[in-house]
Protein backbone atom coordinates (compact mmCIF):
# COMPACT_ATOMS: atom_id res chain seq x y z
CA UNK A 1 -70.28 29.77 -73.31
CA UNK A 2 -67.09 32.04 -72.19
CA UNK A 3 -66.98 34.04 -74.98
CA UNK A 4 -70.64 34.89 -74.38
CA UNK A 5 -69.93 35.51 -70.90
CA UNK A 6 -66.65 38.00 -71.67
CA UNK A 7 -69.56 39.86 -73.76
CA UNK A 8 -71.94 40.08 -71.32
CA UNK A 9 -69.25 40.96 -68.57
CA UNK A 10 -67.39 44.10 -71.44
CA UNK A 11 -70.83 45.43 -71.25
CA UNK A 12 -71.54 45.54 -67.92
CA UNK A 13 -68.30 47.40 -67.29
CA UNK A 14 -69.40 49.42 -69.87
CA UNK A 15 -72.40 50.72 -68.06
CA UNK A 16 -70.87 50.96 -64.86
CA UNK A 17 -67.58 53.47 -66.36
CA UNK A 18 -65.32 50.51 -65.46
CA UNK A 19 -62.75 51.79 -67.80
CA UNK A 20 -59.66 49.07 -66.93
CA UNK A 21 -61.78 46.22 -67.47
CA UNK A 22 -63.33 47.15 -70.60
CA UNK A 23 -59.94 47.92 -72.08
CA UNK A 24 -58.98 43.93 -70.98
CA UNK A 25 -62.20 42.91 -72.46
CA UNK A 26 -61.74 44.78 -75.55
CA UNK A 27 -58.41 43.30 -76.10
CA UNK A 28 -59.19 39.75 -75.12
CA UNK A 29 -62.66 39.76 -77.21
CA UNK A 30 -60.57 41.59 -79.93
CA UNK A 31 -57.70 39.24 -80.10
CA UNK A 32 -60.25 36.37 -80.79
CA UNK A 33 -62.44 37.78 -82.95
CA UNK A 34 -59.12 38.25 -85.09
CA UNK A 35 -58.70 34.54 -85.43
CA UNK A 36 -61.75 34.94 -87.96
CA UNK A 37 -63.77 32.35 -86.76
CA UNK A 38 -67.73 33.01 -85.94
CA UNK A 39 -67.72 31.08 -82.80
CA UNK A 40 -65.41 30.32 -79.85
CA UNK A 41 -65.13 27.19 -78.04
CA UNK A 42 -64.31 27.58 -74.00
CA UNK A 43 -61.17 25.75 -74.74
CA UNK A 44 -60.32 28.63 -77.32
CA UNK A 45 -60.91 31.40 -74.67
CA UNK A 46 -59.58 29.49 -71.71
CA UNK A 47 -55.97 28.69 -73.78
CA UNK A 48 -55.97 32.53 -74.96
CA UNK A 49 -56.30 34.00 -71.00
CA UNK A 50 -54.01 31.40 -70.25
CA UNK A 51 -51.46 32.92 -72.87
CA UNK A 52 -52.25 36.45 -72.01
CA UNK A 53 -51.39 35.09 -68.28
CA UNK A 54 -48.17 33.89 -68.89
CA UNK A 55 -47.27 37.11 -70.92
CA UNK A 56 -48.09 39.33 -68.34
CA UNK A 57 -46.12 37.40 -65.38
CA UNK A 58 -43.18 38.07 -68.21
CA UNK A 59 -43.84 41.12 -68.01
CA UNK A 60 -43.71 41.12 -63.88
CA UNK A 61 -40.17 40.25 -64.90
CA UNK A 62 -39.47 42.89 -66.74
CA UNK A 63 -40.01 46.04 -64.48
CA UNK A 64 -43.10 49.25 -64.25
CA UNK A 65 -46.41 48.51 -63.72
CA UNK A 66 -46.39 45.48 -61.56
CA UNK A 67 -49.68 46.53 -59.63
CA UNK A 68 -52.16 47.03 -63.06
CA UNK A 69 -50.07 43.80 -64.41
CA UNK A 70 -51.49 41.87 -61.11
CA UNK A 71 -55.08 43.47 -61.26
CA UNK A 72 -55.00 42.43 -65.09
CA UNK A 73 -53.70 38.77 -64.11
CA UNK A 74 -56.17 38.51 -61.14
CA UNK A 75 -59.03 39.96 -63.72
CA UNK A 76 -57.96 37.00 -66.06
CA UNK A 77 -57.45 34.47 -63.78
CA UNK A 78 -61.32 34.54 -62.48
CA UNK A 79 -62.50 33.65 -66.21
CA UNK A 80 -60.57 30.07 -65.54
CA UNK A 81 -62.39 26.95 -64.42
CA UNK A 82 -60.83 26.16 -61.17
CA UNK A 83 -57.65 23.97 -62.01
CA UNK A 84 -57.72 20.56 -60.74
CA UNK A 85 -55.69 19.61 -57.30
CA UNK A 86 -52.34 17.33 -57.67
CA UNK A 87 -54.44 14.38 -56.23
CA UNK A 88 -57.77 15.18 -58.34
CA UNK A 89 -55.18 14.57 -61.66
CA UNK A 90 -53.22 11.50 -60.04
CA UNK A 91 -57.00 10.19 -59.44
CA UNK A 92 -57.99 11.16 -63.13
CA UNK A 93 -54.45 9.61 -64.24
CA UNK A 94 -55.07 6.30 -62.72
CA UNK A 95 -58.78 5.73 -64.05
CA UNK A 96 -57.49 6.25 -67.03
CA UNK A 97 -54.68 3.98 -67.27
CA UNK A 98 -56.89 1.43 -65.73
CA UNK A 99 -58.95 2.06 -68.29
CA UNK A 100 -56.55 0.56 -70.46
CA UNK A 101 -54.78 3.68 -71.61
CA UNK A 102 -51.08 2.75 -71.52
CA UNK A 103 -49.46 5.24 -73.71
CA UNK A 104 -48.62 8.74 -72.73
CA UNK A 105 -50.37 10.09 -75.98
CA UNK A 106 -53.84 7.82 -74.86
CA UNK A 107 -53.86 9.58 -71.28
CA UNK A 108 -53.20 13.19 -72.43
CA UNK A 109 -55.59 12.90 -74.68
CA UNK A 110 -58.08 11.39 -72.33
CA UNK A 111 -56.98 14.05 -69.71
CA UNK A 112 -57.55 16.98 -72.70
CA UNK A 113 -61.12 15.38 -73.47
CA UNK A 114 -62.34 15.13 -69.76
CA UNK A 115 -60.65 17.81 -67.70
CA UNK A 116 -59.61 20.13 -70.61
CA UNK A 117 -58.19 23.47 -69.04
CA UNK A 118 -58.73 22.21 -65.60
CA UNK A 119 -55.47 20.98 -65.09
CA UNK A 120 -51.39 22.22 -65.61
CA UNK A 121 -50.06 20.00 -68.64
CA UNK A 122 -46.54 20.30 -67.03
CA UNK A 123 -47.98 18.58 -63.77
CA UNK A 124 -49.97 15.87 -65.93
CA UNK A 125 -47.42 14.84 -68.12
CA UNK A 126 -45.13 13.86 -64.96
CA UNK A 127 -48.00 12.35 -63.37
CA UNK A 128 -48.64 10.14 -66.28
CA UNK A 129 -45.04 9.29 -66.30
CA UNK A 130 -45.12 8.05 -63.52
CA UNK A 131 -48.08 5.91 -63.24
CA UNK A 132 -47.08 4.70 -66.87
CA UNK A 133 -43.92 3.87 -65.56
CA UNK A 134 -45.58 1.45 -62.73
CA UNK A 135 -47.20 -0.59 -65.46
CA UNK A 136 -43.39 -1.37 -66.93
């Protein structure tokens, strides 16, 4: 599991007096832990980095600190499965609808249950409007 992983990794950079990352780890384990529950699913930890991502290229934005902000996004970022390619989620889209999927809720859904956190919603959902589109 992630979680167990992000764990494993805090106290390795622990041992080795890697102060930076233990102060990421401590806030990401932290900010989960505070949801109360016992255990984490990798679709817990993976949409948490991803919101922790997004806040931090805000924060690029915004001014100071851009070079920790891209060591803490780059830190992040390797904790994500590797995202799916345009033509890996047209692929997945199209199985799907042949499938006999022909709503937009059916192939998110089927998209969330196969390839959940491997792909960018924003991309999917125009993919699937398109291919849904076809069908019409």
């Amino acid at each position: 599991m992630l979680y167990e992983s992000l764990k494993k990794d805090m106290l390795s950079a622990r041992k080795n007096k890697e102060s930076e990352k233990v102060v990421w780890f401590s806030s990401l384990i932290g900010e989960l832990q505070r949801t109360g529950a016992k255990e984490f699913e990798d679709a817990q930890v993976i949409t948490l980095i991803k919101k922790n991502i997004e806040s931090l290229k805000e924060n690029l934005k915004g001014g100071s600190g851009h070079e920790a902000i891209q060591r803490e996004i780059e830190f992040l970022s390797a904790y994500l499965p590797q995202q799916m390619s345009e033509a890996e989620l047209k692929a997945a889209v199209e199985a799907l609808v042949a499938g006999g999927a022909t709503q937009m809720k059916a192939v998110m859904m089927g998209l969330q249950s196969q390839y959940g956190g491997r792909y960018d919603g924003k991309v999917a959902s125009g993919i699937v409007k398109e291919a849904l589109s076809k069908l019409a």
